[in-house]
Structures are given as structure tokens and as C-alpha cells.
PDB file of N, CA and C in Angstrom:
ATOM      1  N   UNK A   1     245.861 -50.531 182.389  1.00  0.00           N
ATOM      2  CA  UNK A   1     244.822 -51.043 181.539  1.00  0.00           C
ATOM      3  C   UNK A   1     244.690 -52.554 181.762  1.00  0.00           C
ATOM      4  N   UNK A   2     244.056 -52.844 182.953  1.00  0.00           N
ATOM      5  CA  UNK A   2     243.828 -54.702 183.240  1.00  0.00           C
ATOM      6  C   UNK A   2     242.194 -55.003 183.768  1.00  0.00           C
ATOM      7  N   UNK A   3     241.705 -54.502 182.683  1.00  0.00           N
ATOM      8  CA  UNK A   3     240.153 -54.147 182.635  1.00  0.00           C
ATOM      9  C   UNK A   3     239.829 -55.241 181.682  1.00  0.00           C
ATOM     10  N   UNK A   4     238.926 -56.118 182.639  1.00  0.00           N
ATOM     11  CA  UNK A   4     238.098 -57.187 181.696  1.00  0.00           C
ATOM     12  C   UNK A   4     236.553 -56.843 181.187  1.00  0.00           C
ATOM     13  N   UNK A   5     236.649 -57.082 180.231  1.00  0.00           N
ATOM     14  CA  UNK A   5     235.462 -56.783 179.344  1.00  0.00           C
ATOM     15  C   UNK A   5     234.943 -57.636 179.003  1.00  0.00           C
ATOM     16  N   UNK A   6     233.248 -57.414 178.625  1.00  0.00           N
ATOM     17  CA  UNK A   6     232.081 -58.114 178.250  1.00  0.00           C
ATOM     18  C   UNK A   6     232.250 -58.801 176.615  1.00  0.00           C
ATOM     19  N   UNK A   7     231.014 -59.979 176.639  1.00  0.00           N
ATOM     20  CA  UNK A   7     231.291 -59.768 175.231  1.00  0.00           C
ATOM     21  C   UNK A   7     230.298 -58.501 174.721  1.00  0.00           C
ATOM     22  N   UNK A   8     229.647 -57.848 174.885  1.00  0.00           N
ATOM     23  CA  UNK A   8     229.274 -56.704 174.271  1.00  0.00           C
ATOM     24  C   UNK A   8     229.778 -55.349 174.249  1.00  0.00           C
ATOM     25  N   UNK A   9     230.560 -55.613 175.609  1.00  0.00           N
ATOM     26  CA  UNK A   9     231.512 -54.411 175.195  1.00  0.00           C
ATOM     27  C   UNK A   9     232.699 -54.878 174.461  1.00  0.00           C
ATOM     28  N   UNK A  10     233.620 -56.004 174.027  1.00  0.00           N
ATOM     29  CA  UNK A  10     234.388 -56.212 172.895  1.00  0.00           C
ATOM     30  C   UNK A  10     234.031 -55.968 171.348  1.00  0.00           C
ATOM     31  N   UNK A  11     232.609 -56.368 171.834  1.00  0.00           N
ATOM     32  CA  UNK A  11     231.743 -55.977 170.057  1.00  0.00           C
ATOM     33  C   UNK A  11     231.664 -54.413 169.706  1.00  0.00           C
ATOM     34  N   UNK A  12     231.262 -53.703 170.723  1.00  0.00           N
ATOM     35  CA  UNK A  12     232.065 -52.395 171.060  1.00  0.00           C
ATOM     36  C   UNK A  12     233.196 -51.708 170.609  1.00  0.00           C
ATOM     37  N   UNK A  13     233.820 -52.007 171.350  1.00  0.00           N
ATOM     38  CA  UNK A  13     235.520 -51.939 170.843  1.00  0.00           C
ATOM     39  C   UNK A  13     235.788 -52.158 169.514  1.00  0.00           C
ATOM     40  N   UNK A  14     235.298 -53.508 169.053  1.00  0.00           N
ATOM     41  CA  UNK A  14     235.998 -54.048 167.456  1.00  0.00           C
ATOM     42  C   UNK A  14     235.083 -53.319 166.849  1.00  0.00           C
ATOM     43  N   UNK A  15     233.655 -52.568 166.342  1.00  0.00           N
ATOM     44  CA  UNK A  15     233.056 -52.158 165.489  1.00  0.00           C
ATOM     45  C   UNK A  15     233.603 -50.752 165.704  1.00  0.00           C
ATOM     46  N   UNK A  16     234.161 -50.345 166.983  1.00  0.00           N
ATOM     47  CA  UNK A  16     235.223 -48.492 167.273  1.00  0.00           C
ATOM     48  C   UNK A  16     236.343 -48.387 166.305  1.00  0.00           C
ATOM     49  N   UNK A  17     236.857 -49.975 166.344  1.00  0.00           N
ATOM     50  CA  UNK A  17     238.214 -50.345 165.650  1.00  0.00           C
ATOM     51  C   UNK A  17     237.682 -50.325 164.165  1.00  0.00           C
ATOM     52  N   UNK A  18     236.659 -50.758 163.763  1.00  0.00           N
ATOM     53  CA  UNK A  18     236.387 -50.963 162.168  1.00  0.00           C
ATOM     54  C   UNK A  18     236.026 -49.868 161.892  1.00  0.00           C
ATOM     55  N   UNK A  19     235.343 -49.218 162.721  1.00  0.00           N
ATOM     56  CA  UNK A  19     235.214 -47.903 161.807  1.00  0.00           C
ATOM     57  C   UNK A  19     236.371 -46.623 161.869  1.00  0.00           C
ATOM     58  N   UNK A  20     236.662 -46.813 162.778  1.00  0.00           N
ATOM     59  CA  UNK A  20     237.810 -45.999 163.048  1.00  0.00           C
ATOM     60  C   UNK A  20     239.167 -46.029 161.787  1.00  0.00           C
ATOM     61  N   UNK A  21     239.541 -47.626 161.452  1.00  0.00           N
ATOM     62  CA  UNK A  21     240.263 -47.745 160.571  1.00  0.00           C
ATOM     63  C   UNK A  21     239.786 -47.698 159.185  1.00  0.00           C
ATOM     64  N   UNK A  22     238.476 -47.491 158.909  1.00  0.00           N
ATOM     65  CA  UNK A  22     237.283 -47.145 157.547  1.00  0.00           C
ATOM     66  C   UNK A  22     238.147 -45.795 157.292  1.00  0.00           C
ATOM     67  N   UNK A  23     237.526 -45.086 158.626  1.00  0.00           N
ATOM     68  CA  UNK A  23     238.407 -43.704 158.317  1.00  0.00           C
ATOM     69  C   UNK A  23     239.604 -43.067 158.084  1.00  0.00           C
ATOM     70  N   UNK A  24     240.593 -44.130 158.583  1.00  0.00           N
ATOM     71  CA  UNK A  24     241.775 -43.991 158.393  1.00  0.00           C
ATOM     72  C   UNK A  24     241.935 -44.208 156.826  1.00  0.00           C
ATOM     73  N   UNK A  25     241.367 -44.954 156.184  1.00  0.00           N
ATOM     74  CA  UNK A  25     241.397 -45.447 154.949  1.00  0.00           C
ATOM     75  C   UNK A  25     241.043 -44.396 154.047  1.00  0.00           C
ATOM     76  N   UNK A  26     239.961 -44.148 154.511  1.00  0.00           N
ATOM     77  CA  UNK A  26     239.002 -42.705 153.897  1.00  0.00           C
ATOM     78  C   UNK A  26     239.749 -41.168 153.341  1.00  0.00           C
ATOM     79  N   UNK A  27     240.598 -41.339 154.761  1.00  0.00           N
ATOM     80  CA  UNK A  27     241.835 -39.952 154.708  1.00  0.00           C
ATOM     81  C   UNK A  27     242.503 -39.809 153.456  1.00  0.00           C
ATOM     82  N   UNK A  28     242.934 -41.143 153.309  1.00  0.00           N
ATOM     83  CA  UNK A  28     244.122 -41.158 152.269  1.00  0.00           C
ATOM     84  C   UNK A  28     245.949 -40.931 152.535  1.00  0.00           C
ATOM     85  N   UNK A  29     245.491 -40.651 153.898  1.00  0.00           N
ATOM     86  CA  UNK A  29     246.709 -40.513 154.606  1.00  0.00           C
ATOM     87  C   UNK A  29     247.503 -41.775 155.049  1.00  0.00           C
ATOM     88  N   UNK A  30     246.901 -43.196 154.994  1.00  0.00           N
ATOM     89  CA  UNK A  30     247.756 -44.245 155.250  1.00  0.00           C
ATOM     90  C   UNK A  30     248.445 -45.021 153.471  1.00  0.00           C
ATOM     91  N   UNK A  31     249.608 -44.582 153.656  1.00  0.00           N
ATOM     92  CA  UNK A  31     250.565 -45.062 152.959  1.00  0.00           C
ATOM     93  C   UNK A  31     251.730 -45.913 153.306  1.00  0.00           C
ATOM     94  N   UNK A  32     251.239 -47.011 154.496  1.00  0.00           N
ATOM     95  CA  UNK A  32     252.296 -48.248 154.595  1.00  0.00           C
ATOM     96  C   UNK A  32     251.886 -49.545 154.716  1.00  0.00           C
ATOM     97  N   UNK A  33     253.229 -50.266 154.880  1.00  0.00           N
ATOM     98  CA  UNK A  33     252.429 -51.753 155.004  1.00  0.00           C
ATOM     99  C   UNK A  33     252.506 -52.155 156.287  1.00  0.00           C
ATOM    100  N   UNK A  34     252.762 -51.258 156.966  1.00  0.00           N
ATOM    101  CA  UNK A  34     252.734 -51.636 158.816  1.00  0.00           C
ATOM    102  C   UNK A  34     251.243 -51.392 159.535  1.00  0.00           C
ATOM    103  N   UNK A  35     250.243 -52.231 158.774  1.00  0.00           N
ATOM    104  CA  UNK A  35     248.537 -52.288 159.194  1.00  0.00           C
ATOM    105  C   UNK A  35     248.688 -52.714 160.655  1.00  0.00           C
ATOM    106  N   UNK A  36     249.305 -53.841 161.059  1.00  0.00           N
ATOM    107  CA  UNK A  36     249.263 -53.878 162.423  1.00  0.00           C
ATOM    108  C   UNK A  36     250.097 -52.693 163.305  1.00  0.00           C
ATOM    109  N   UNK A  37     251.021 -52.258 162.859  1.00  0.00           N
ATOM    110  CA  UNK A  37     251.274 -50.553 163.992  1.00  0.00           C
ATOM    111  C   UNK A  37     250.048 -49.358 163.992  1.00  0.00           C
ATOM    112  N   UNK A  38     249.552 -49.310 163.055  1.00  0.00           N
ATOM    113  CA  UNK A  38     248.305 -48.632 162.787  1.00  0.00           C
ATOM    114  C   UNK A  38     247.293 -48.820 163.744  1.00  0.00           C
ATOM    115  N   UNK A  39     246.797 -50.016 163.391  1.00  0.00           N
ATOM    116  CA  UNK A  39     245.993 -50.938 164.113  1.00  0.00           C
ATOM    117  C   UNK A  39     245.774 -50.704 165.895  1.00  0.00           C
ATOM    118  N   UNK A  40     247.390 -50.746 166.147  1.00  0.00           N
ATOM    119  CA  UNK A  40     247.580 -50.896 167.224  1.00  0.00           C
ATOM    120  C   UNK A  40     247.364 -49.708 168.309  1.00  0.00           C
ATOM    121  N   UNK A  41     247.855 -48.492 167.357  1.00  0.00           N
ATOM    122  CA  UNK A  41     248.034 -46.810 167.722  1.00  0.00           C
ATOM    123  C   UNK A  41     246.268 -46.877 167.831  1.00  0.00           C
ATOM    124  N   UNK A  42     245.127 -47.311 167.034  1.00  0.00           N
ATOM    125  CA  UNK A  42     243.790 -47.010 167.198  1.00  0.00           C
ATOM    126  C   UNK A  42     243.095 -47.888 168.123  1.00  0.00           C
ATOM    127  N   UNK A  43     243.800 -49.412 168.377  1.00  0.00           N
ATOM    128  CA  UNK A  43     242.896 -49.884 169.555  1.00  0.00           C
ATOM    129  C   UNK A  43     243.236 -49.343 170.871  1.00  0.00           C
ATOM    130  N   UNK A  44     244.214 -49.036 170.928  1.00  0.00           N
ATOM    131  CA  UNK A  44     245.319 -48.170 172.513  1.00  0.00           C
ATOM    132  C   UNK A  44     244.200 -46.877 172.662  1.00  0.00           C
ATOM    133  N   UNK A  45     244.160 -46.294 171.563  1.00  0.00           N
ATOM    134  CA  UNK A  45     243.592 -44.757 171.631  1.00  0.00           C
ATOM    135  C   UNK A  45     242.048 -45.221 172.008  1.00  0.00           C
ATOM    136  N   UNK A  46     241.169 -46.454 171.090  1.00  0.00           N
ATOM    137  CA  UNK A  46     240.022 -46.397 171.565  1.00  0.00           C
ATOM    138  C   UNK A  46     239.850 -47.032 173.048  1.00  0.00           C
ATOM    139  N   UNK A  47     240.506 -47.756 174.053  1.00  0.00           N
ATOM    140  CA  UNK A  47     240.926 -48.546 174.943  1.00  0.00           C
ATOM    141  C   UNK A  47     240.988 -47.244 175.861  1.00  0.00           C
ATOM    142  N   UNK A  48     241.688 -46.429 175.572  1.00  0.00           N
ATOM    143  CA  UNK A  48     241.923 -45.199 176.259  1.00  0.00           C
ATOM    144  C   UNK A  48     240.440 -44.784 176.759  1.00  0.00           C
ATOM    145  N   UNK A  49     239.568 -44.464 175.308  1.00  0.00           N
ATOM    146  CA  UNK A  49     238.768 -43.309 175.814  1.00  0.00           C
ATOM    147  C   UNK A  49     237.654 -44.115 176.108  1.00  0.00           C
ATOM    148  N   UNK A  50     237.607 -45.704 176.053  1.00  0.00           N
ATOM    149  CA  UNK A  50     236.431 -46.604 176.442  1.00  0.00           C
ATOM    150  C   UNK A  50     236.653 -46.367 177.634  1.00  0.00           C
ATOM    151  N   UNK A  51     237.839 -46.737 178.587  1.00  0.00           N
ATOM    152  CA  UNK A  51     237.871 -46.737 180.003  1.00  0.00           C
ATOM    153  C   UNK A  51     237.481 -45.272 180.440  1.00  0.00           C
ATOM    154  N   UNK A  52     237.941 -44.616 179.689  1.00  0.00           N
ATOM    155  CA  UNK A  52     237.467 -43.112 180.245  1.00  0.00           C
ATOM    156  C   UNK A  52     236.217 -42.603 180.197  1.00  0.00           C
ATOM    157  N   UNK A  53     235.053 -43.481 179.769  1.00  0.00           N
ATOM    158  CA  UNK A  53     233.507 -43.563 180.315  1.00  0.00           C
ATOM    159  C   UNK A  53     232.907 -43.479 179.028  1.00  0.00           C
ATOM    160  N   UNK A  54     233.824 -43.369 177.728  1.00  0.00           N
ATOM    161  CA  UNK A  54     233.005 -42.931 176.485  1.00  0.00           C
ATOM    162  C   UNK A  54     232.808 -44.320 175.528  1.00  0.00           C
ATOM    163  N   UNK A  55     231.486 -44.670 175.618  1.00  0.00           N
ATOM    164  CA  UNK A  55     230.559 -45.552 174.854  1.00  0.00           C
ATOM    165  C   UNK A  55     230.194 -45.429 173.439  1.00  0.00           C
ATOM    166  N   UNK A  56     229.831 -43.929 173.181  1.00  0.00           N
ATOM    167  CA  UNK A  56     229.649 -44.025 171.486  1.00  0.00           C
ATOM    168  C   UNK A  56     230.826 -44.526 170.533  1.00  0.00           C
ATOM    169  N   UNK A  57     230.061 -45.597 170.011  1.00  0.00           N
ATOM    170  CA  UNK A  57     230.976 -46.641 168.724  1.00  0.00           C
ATOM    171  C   UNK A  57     231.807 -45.203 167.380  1.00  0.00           C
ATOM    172  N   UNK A  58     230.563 -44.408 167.072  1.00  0.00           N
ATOM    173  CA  UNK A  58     230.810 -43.093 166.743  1.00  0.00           C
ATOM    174  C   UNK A  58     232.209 -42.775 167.046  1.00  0.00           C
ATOM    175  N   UNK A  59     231.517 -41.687 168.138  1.00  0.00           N
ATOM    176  CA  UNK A  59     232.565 -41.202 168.855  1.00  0.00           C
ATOM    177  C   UNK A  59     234.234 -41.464 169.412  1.00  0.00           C
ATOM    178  N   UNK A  60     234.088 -43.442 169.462  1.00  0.00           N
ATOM    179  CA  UNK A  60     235.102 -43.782 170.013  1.00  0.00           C
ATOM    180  C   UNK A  60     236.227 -43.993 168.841  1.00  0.00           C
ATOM    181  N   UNK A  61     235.941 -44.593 167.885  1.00  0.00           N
ATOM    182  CA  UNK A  61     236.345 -43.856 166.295  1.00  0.00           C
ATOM    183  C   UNK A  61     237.016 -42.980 165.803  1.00  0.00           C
ATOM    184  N   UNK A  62     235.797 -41.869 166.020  1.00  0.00           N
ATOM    185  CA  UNK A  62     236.207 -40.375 165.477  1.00  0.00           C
ATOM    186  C   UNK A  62     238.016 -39.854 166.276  1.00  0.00           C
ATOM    187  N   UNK A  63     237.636 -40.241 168.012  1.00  0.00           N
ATOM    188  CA  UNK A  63     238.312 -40.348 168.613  1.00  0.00           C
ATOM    189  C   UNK A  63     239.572 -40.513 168.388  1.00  0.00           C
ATOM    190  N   UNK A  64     239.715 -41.874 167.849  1.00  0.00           N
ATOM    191  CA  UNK A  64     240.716 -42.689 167.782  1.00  0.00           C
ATOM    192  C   UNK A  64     241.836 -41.904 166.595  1.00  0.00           C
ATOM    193  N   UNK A  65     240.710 -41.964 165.534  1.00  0.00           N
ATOM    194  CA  UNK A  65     241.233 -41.001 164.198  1.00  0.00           C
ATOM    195  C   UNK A  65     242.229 -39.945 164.343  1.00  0.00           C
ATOM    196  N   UNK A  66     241.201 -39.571 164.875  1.00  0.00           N
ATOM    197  CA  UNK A  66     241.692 -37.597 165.494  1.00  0.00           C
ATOM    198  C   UNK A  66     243.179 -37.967 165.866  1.00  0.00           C
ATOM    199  N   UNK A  67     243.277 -39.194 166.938  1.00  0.00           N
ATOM    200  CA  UNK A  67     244.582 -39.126 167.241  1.00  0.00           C
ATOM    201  C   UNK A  67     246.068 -39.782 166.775  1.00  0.00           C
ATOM    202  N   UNK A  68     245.249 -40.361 165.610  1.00  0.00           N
ATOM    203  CA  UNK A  68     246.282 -41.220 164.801  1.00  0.00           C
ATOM    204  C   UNK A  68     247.082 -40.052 163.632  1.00  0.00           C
ATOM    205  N   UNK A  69     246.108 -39.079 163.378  1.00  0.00           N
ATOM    206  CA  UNK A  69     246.311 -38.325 162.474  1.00  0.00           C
ATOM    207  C   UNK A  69     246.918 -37.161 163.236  1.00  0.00           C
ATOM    208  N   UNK A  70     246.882 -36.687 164.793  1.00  0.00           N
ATOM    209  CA  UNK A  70     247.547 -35.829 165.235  1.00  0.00           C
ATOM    210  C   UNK A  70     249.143 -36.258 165.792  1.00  0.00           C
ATOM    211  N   UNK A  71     249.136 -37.531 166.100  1.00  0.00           N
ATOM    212  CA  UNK A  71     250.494 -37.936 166.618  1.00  0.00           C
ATOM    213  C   UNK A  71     251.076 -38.535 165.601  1.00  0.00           C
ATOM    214  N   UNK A  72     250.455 -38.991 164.537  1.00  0.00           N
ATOM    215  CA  UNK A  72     251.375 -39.148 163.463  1.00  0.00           C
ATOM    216  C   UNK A  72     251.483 -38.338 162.299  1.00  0.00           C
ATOM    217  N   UNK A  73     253.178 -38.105 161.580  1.00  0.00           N
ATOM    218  CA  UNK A  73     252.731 -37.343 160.373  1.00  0.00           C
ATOM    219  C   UNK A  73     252.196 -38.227 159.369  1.00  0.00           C
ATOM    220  N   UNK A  74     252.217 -37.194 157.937  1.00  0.00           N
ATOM    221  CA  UNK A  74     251.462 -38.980 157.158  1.00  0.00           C
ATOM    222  C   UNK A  74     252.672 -39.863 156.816  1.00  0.00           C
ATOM    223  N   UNK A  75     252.315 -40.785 157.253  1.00  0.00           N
ATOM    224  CA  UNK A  75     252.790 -41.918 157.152  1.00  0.00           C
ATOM    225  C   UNK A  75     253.314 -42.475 155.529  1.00  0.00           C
ATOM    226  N   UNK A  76     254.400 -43.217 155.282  1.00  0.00           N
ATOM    227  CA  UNK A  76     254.692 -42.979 154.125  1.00  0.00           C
ATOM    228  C   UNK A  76     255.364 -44.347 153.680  1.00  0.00           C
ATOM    229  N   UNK A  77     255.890 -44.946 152.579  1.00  0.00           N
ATOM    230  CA  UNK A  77     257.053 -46.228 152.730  1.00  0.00           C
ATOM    231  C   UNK A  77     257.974 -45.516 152.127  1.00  0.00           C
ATOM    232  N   UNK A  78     258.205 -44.179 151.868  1.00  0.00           N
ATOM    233  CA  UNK A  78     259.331 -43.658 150.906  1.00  0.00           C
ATOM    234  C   UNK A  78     260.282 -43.232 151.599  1.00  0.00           C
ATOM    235  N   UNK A  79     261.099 -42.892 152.195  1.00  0.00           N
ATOM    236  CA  UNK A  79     262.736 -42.863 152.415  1.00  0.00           C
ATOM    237  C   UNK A  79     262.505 -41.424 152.870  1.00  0.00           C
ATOM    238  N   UNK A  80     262.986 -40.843 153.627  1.00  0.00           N
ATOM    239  CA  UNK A  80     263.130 -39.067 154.069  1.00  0.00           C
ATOM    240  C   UNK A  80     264.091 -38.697 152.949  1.00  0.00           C
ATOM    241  N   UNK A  81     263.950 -37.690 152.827  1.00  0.00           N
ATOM    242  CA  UNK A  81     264.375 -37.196 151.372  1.00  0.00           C
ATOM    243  C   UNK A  81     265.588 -36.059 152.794  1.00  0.00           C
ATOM    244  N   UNK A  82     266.921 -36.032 152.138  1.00  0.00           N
ATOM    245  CA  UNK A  82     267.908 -35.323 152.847  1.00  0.00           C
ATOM    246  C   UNK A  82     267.785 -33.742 151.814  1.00  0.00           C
ATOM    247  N   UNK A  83     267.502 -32.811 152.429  1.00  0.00           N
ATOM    248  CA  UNK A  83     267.580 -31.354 152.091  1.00  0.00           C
ATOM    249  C   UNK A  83     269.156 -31.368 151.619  1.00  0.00           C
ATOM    250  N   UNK A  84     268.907 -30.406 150.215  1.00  0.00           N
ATOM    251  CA  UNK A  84     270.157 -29.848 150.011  1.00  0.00           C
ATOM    252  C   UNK A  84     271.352 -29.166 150.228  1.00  0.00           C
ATOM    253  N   UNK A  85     272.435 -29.385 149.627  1.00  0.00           N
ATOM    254  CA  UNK A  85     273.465 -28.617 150.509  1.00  0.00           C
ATOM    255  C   UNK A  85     273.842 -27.341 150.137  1.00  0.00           C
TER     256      UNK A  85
END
């Protein structure tokens, strides 16, 4: 990934990133204070599928979502709870 970009395709990217993380918000599924690991898992994922020829701001989003919510479980700040003995 050593792909230089426009400024219109960065405006691109960051409005993939804002909406993408709208939705993350939307879910209800983000429960931490690690916004920049989040962050980071959705610009990688939209970075991914920009180079891979896909342009819709939409799409690159939805994208991103899909995969924050499939590779991660929900996310939490509470402690793993140890099963009984």
C-alpha cells in the first residue's frame, strides 16, 4: 500500500471514513475508548477496497463496516468474565 493519492480522492477516503464510523456508531456495537484502533481497522479496510477499484463513498463504508463488525466481536471495556467451575 505506497499509493499516492489526489486531493479528491483523500476527500474520498475521509467522507468513506466518516460515514463508515457514523455506522459504527449507529450499531451500538462500539463500547470502548480505543477510537483510534477502530479508526484504524476502518481506514485499512477502506484503503483496501479503494485500491481494489471501488469508488462509491457508499459502498466503501458499508464495506468497511461489514468488516469491522465481522473480524471483530463486540467490542467491550469490561473484563472477560471466567466461566464457572
Amino acid at each position: 500500500m505506497s499509493t499516492a493519492f489526489t486531493s479528491d480522492e483523500c476527500n474520498v477516503l475521509a467522507e468513506a471514513l466518516d460515514m463508515a464510523w457514523d455506522i459504527c456508531l449507529r450499531s451500538g456495537r462500539l463500547r470502548t475508548l480505543d477510537v483510534d484502533l477502530i479508526k484504524s481497522v476502518l481506514t485499512r479496510s477502506i484503503m483496501i477496497e479503494y485500491e481494489g477499484g471501488e469508488r462509491d463513498v457508499r459502498r466503501l463504508a458499508l464495506a468497511a463496516a461489514a468488516h469491522l463488525q465481522v473480524a471483530q466481536p463486540p467490542i467491550t471495556t469490561s473484563p472477560p468474565t471466567t466461566p464457572a467451575a
